[in-house]
N, C-alpha and C. Protein backbone atom coordinates (compact mmCIF):
# COMPACT_ATOMS: atom_id res chain seq x y z
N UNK A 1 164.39 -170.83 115.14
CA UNK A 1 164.80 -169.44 114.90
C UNK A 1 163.78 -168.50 115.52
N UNK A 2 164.29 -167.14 115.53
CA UNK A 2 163.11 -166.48 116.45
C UNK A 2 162.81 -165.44 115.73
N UNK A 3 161.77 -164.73 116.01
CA UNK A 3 161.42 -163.69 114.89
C UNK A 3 162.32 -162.68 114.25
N UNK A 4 163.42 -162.15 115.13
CA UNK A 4 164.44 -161.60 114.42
C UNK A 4 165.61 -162.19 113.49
N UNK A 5 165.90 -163.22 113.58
CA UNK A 5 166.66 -163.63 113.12
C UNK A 5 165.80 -164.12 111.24
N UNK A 6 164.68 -164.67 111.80
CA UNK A 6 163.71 -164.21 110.75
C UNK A 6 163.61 -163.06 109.87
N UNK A 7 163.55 -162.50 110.52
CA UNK A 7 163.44 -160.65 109.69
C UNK A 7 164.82 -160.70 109.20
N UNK A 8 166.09 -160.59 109.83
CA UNK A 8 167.40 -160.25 109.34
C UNK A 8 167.59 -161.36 107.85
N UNK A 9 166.86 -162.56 108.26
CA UNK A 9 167.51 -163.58 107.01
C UNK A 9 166.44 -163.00 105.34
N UNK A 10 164.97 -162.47 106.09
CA UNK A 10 164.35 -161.94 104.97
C UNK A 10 165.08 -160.65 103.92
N UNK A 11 165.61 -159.67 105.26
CA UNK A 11 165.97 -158.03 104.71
C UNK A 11 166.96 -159.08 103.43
N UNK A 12 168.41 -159.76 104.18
CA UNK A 12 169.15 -159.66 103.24
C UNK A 12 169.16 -160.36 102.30
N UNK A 13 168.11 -161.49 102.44
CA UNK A 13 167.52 -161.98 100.16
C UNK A 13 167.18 -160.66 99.64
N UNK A 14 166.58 -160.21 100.67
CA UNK A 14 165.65 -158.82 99.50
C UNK A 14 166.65 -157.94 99.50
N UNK A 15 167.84 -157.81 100.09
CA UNK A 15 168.38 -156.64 99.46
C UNK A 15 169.63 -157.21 98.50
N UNK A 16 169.76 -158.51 98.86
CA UNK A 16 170.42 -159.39 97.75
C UNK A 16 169.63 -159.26 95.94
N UNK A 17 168.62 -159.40 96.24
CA UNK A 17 167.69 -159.32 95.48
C UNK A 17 167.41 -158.38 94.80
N UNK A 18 167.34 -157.17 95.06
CA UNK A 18 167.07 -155.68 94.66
C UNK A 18 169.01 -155.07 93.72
N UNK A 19 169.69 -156.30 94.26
CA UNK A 19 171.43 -155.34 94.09
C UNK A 19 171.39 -156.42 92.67
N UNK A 20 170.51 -157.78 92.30
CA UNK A 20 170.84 -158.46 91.46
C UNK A 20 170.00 -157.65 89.99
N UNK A 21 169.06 -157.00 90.65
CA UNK A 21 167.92 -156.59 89.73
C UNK A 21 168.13 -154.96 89.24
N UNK A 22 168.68 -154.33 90.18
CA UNK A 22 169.30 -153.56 89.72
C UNK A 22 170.95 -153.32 88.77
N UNK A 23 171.64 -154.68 88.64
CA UNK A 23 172.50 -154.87 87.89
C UNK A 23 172.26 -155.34 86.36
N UNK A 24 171.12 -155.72 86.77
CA UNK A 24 170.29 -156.34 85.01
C UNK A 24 169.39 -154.79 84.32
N UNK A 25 168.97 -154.41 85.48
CA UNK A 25 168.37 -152.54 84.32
C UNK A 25 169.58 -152.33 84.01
N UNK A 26 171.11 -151.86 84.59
CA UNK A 26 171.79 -151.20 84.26
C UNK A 26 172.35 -152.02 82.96
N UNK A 27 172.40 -152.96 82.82
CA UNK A 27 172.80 -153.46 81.68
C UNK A 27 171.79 -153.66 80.67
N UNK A 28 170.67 -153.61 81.01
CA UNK A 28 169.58 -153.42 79.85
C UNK A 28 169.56 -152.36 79.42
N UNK A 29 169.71 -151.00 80.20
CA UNK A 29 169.31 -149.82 79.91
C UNK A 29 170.56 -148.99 79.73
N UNK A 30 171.77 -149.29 80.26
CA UNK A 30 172.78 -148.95 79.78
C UNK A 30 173.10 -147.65 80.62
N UNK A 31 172.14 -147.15 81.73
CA UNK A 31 171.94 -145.79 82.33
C UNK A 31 172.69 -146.59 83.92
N UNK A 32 173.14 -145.41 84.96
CA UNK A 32 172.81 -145.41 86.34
C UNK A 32 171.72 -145.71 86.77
N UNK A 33 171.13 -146.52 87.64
CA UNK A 33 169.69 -146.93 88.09
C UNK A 33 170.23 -146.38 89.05
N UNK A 34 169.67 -145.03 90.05
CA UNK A 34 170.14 -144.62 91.42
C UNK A 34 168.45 -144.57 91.97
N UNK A 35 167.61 -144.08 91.42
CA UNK A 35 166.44 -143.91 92.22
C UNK A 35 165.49 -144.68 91.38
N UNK A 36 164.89 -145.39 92.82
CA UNK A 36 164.04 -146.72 92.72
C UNK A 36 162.88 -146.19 93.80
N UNK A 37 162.33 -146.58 93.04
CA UNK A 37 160.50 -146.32 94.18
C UNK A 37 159.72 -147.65 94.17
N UNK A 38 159.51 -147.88 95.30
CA UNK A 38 158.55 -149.21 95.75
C UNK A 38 157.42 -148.98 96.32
C-alpha cells in the first residue's frame, strides 16, 4: 500500500470512530452532540 491509501484507510476508522462515539454521548446524555473540540 502506499502512503495515501494509508492515510485514506486511517481518516475513515477515525471518522468511523468519532460517528460511533458520538452516538453513545447522545444516548448517555440524551442532548444533540453537534460541537466537538479535539
Amino acid at each position: 500500500m502506499n502512503s495515501d491509501n494509508i492515510k485514506n484507510e486511517i481518516e475513515k476508522e477515525i471518522s468511523s470512530f468519532i460517528s460511533k462515539k458520538m452516538v453513545e454521548l447522545r444516548k448517555k446524555t440524551g442532548k444533540e452532540v453537534s460541537d466537538v473540540e479535539f
